[in-house]
PDB file of N, CA and C in Angstrom:
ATOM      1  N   UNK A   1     -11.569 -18.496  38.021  1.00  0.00           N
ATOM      2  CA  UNK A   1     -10.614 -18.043  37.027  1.00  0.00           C
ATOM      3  C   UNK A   1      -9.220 -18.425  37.528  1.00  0.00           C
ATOM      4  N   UNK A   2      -8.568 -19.263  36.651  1.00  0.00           N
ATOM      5  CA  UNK A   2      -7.406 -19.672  36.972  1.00  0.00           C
ATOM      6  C   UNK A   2      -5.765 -18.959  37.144  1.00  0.00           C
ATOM      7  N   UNK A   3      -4.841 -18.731  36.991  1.00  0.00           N
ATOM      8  CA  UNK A   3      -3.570 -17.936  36.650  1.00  0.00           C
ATOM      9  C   UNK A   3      -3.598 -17.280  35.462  1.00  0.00           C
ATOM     10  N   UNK A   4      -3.805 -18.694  34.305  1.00  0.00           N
ATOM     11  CA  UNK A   4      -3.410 -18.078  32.611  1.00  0.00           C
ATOM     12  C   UNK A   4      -4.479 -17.607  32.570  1.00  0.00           C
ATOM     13  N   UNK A   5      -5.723 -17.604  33.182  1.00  0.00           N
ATOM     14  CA  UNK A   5      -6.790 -17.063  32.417  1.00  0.00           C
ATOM     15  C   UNK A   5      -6.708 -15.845  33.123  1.00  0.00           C
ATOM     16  N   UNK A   6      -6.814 -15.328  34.425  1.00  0.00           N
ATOM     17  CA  UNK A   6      -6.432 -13.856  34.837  1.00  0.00           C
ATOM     18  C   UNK A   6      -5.453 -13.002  33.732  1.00  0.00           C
ATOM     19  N   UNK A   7      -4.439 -13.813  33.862  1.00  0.00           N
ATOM     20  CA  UNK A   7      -3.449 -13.214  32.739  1.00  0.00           C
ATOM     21  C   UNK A   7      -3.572 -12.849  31.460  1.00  0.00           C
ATOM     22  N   UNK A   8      -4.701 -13.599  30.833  1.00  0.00           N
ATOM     23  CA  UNK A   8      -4.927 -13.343  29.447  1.00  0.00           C
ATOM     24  C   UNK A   8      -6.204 -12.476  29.899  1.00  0.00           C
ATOM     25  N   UNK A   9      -7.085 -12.382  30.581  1.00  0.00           N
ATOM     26  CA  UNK A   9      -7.886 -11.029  30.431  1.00  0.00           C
ATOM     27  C   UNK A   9      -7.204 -10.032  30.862  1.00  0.00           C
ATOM     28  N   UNK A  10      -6.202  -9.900  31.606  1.00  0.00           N
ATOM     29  CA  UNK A  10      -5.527  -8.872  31.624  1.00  0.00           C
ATOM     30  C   UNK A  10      -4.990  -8.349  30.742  1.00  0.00           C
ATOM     31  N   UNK A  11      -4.905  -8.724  29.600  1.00  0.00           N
ATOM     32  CA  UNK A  11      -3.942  -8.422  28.443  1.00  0.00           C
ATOM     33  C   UNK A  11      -4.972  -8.014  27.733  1.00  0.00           C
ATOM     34  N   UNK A  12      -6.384  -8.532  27.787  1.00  0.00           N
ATOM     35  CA  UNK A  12      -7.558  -8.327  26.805  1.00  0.00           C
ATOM     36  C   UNK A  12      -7.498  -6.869  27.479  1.00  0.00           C
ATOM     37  N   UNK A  13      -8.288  -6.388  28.904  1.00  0.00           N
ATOM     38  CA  UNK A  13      -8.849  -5.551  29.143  1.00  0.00           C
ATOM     39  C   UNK A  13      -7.676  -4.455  28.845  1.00  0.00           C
ATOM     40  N   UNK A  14      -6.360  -4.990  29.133  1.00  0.00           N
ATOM     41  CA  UNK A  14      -5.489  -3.748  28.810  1.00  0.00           C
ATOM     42  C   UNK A  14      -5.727  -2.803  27.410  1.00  0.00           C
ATOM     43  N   UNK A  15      -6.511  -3.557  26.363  1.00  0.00           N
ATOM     44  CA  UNK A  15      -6.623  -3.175  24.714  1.00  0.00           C
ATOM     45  C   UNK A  15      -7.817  -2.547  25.130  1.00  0.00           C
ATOM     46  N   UNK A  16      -8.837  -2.492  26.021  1.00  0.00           N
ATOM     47  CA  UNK A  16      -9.686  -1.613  26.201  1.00  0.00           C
ATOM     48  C   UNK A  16     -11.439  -2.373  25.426  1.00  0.00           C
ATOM     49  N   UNK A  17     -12.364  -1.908  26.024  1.00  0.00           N
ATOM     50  CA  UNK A  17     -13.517  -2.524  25.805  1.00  0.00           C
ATOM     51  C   UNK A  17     -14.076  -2.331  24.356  1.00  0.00           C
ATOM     52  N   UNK A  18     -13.946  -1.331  24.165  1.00  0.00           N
ATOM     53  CA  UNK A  18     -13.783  -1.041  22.135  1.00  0.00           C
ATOM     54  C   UNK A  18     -13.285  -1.683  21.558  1.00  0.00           C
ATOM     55  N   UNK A  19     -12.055  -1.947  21.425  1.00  0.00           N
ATOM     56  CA  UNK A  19     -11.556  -2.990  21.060  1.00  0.00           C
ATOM     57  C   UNK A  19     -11.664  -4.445  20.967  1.00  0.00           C
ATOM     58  N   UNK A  20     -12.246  -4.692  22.021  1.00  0.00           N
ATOM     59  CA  UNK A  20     -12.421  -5.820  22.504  1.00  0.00           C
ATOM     60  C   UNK A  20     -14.070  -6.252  21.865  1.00  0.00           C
ATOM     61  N   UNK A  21     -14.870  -5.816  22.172  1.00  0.00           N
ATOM     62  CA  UNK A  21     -16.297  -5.568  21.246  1.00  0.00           C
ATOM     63  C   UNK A  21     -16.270  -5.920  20.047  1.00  0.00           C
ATOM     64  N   UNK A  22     -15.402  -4.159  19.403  1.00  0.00           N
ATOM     65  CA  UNK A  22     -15.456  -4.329  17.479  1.00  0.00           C
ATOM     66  C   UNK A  22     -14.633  -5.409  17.062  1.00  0.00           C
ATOM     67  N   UNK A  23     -13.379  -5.696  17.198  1.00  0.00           N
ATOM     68  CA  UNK A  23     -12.668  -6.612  16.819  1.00  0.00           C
ATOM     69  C   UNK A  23     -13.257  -8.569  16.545  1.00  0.00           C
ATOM     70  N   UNK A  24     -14.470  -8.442  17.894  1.00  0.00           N
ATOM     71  CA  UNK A  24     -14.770 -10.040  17.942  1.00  0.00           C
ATOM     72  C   UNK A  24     -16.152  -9.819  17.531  1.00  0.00           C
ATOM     73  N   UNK A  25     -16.407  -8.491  17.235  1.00  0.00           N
ATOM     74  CA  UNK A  25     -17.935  -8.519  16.008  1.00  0.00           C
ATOM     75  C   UNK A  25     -17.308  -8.734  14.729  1.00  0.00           C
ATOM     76  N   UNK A  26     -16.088  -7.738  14.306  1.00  0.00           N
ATOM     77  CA  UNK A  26     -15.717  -7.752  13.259  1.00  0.00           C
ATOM     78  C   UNK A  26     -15.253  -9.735  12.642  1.00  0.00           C
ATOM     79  N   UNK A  27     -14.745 -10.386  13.805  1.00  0.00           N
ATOM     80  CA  UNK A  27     -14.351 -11.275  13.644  1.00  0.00           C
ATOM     81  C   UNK A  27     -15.076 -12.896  12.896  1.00  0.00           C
ATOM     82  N   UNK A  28     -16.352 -12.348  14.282  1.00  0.00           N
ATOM     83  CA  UNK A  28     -17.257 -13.438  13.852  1.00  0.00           C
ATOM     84  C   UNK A  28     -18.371 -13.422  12.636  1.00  0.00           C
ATOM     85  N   UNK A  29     -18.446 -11.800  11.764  1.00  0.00           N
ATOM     86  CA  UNK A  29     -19.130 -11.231  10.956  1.00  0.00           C
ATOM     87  C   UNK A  29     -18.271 -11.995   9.873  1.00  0.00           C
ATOM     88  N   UNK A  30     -17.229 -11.879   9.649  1.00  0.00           N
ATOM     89  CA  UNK A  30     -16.438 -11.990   8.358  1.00  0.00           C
ATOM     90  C   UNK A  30     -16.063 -13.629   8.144  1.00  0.00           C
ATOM     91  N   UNK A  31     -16.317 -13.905   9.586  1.00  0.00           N
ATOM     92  CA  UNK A  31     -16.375 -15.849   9.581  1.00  0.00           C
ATOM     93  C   UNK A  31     -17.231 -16.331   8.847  1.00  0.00           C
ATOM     94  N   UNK A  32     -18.581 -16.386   9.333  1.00  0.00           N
ATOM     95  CA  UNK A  32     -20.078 -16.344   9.030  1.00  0.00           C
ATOM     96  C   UNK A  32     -20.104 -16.095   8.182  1.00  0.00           C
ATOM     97  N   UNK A  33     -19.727 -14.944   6.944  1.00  0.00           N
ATOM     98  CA  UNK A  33     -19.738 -14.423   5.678  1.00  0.00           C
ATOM     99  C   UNK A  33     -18.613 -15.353   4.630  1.00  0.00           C
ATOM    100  N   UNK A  34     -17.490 -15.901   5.543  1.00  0.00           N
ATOM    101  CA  UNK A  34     -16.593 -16.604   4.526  1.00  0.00           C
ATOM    102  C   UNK A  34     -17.510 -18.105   4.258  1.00  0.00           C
ATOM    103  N   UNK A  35     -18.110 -18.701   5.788  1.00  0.00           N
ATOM    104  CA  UNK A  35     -18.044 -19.935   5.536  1.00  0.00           C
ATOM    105  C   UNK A  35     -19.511 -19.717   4.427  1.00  0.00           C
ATOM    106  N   UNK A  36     -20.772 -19.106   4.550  1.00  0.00           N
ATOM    107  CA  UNK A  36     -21.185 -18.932   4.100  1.00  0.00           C
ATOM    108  C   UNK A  36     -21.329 -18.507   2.221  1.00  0.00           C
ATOM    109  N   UNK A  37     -20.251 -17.632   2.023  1.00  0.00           N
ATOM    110  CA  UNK A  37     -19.645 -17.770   0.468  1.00  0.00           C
ATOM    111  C   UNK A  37     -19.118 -19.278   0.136  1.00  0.00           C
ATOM    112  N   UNK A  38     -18.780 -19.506   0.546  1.00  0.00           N
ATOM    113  CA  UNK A  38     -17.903 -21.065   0.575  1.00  0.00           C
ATOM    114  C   UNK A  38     -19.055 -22.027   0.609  1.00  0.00           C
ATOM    115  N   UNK A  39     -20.014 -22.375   1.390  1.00  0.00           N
ATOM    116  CA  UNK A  39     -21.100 -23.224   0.845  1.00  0.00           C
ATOM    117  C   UNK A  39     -21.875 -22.665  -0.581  1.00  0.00           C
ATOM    118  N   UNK A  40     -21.856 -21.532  -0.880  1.00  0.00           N
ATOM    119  CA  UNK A  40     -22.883 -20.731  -1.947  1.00  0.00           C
ATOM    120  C   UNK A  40     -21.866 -21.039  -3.259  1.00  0.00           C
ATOM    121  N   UNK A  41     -20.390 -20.935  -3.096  1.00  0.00           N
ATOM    122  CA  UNK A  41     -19.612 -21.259  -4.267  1.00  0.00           C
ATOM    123  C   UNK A  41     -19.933 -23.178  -4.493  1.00  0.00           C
ATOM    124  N   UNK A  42     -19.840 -23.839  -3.573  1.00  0.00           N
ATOM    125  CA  UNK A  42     -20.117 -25.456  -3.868  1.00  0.00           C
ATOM    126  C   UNK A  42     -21.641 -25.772  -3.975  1.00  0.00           C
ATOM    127  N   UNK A  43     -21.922 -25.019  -3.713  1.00  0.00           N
ATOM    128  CA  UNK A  43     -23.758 -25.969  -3.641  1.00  0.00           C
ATOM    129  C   UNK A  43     -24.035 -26.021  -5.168  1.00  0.00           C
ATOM    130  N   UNK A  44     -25.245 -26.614  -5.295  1.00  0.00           N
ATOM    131  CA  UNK A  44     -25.733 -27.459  -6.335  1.00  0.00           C
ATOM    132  C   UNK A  44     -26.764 -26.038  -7.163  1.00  0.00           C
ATOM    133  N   UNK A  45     -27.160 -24.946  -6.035  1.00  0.00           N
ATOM    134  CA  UNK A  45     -28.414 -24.464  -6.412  1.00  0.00           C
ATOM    135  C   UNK A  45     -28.219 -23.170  -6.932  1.00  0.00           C
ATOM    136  N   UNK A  46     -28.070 -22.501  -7.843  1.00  0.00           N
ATOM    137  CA  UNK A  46     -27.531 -21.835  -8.766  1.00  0.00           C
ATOM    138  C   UNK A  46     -28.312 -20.513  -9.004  1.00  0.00           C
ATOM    139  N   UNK A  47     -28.161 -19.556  -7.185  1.00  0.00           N
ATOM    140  CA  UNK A  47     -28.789 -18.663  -7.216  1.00  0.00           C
ATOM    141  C   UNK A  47     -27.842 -17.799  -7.203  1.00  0.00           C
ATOM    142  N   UNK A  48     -28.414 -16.598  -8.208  1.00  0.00           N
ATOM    143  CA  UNK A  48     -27.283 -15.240  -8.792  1.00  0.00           C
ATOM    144  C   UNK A  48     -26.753 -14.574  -7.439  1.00  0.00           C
ATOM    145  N   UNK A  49     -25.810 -14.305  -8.111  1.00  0.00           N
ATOM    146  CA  UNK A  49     -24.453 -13.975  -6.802  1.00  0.00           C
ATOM    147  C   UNK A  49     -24.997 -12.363  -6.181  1.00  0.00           C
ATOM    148  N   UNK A  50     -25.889 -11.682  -6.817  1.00  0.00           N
ATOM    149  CA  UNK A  50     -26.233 -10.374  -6.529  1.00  0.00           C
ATOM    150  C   UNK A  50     -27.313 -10.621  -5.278  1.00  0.00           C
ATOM    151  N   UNK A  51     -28.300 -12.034  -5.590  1.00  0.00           N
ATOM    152  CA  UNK A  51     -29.210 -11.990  -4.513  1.00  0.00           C
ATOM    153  C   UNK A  51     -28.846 -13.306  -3.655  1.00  0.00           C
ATOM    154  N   UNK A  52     -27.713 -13.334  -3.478  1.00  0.00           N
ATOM    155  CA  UNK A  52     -26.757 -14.150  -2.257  1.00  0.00           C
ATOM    156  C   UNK A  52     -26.311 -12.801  -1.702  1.00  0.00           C
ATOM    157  N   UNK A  53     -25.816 -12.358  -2.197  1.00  0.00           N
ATOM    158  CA  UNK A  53     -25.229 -10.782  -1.756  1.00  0.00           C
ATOM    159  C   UNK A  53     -25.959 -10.051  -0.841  1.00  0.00           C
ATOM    160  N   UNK A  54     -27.201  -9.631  -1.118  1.00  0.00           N
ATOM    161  CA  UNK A  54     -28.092  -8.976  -0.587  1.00  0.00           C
ATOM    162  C   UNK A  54     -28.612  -9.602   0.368  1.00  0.00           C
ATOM    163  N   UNK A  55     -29.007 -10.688   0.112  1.00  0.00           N
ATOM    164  CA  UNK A  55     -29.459 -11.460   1.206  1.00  0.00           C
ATOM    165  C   UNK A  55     -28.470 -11.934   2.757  1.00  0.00           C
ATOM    166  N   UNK A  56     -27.278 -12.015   2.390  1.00  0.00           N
ATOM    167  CA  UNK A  56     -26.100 -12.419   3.626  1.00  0.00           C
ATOM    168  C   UNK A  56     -25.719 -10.853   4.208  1.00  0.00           C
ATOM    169  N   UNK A  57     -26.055  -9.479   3.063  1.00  0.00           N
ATOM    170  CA  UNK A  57     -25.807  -8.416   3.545  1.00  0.00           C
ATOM    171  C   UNK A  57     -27.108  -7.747   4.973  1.00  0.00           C
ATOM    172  N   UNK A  58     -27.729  -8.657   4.645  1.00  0.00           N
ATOM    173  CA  UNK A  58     -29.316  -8.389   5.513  1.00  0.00           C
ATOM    174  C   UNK A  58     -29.031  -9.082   7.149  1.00  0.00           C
ATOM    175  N   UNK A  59     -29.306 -10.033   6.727  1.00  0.00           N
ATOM    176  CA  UNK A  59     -28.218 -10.872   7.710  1.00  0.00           C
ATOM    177  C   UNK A  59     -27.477 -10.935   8.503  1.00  0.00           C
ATOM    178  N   UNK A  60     -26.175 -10.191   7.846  1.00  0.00           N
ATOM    179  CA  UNK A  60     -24.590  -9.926   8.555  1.00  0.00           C
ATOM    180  C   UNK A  60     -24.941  -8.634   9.603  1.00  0.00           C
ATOM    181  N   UNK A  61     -25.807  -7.558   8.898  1.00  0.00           N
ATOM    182  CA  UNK A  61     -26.122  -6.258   9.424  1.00  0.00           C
ATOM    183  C   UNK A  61     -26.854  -6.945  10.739  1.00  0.00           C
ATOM    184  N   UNK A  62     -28.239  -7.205  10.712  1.00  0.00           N
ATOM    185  CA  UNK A  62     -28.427  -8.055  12.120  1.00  0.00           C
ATOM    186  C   UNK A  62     -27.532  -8.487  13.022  1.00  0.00           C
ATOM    187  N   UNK A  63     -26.957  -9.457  12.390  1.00  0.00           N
ATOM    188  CA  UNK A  63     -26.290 -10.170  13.150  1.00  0.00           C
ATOM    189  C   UNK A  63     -24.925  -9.078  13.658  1.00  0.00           C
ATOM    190  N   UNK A  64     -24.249  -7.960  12.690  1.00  0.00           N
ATOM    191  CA  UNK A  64     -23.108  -6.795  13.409  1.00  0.00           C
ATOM    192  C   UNK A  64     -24.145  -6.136  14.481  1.00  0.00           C
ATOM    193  N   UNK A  65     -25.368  -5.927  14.477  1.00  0.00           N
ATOM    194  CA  UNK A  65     -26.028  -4.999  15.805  1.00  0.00           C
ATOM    195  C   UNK A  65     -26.616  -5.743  16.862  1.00  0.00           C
ATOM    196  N   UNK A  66     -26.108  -7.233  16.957  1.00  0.00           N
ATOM    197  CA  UNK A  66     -26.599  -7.927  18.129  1.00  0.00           C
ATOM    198  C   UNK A  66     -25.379  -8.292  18.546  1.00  0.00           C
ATOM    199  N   UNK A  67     -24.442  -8.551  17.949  1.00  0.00           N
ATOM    200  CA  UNK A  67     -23.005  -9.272  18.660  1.00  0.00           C
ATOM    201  C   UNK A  67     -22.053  -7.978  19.537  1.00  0.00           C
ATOM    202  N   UNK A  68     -22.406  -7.152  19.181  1.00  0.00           N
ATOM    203  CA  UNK A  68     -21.850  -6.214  20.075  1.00  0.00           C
ATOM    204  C   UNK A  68     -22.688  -6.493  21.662  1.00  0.00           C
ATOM    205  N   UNK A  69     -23.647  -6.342  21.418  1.00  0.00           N
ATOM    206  CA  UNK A  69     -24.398  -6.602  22.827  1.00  0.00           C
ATOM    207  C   UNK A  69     -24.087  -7.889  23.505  1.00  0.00           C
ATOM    208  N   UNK A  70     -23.783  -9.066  23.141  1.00  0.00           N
ATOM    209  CA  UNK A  70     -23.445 -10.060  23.298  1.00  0.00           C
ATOM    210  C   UNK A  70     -22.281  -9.922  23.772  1.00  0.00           C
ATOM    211  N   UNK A  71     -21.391  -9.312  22.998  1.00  0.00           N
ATOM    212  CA  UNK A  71     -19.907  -9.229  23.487  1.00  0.00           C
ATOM    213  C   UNK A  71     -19.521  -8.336  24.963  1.00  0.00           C
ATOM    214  N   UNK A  72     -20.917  -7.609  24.974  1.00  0.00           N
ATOM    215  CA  UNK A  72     -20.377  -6.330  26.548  1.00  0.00           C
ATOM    216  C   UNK A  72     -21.010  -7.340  26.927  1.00  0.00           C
ATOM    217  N   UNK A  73     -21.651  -8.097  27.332  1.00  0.00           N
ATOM    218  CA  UNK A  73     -21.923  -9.223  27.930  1.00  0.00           C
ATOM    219  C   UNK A  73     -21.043 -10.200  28.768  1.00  0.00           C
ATOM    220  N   UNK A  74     -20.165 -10.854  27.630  1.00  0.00           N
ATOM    221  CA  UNK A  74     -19.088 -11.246  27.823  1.00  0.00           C
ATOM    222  C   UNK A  74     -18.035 -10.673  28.954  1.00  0.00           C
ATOM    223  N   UNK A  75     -18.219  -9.219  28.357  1.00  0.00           N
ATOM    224  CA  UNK A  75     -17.127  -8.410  29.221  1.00  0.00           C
ATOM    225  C   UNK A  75     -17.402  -8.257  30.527  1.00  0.00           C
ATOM    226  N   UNK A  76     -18.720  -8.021  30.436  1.00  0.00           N
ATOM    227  CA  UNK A  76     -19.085  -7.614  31.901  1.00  0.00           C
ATOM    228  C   UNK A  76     -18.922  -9.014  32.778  1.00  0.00           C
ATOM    229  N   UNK A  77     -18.956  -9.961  32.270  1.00  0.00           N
ATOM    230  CA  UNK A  77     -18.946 -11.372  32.807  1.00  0.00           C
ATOM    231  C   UNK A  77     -17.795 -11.391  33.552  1.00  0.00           C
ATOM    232  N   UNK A  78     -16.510 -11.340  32.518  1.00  0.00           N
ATOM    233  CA  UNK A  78     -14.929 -11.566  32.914  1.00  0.00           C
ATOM    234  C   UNK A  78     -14.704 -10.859  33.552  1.00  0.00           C
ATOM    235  N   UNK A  79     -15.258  -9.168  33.622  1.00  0.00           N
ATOM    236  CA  UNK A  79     -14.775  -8.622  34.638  1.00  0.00           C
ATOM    237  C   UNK A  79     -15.330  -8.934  36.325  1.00  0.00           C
ATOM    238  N   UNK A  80     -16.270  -9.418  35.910  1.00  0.00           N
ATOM    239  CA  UNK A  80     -16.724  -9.795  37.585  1.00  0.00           C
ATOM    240  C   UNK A  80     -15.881 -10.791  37.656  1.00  0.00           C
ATOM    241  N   UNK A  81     -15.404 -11.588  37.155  1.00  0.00           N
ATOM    242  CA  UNK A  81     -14.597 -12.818  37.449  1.00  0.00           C
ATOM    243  C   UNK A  81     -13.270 -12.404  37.783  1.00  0.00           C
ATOM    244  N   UNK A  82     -12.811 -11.263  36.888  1.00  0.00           N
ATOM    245  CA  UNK A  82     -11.208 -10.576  37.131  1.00  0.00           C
ATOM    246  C   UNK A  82     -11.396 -10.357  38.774  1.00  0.00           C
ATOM    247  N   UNK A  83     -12.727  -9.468  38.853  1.00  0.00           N
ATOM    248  CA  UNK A  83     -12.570  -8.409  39.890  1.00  0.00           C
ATOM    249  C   UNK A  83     -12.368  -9.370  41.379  1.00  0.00           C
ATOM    250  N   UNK A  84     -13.614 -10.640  41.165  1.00  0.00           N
ATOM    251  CA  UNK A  84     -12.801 -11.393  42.041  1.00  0.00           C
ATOM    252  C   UNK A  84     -11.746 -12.031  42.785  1.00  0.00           C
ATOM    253  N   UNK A  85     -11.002 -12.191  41.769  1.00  0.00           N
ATOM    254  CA  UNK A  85      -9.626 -13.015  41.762  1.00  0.00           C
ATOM    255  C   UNK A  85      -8.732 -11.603  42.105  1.00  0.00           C
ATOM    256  N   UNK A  86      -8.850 -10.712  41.581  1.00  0.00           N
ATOM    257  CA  UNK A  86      -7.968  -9.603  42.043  1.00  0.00           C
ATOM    258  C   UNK A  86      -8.042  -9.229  43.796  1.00  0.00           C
ATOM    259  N   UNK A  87      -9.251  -9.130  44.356  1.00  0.00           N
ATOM    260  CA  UNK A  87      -9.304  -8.708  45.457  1.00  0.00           C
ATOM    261  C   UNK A  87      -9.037  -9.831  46.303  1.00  0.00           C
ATOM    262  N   UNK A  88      -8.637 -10.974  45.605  1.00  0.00           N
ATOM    263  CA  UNK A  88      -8.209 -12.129  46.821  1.00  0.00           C
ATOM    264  C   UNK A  88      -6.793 -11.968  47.342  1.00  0.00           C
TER     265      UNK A  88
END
């Protein structure tokens, strides 16, 4: 872990691990859901918007109760990496 990158998890962990979690579930949920509307508005195949709905709502829910786990993942990662660089 380099200078800027110490520095910028420092600024992450300062916002706290909640934050840090919901915000980049919330983030990558509503990505996934835009780009996804956005192919369903251009495509060719002309399935009703109620069972696009339901179906990306099935989906998104999965996919919000695994990215949290993924993300303390993450965290726990950087912090072993912080914790290193700190005690040098």
């Amino acid at each position: 872990m380099n200078q800027t990158q110490h520095q910028r998890w420092s600024k992450i962990r300062s916002g706290g691990f909640f934050k840090y979690v919901t915000l980049n579930t919330i983030s990558i949920v509503l990505g996934i859901f835009s780009v996804r509307l956005l192919i369903h508005a251009f495509s060719s195949e002309k399935v009703p918007f109620e069972e696009f709905l339901s179906a990306q709502f099935m989906n998104l829910g999965i996919t919000a109760l695994v990215l949290p786990f993924v993300f303390w993942g993450f965290w726990l990662y950087q912090e072993s990496k912080y914790k290193k660089v700190s005690e040098r």
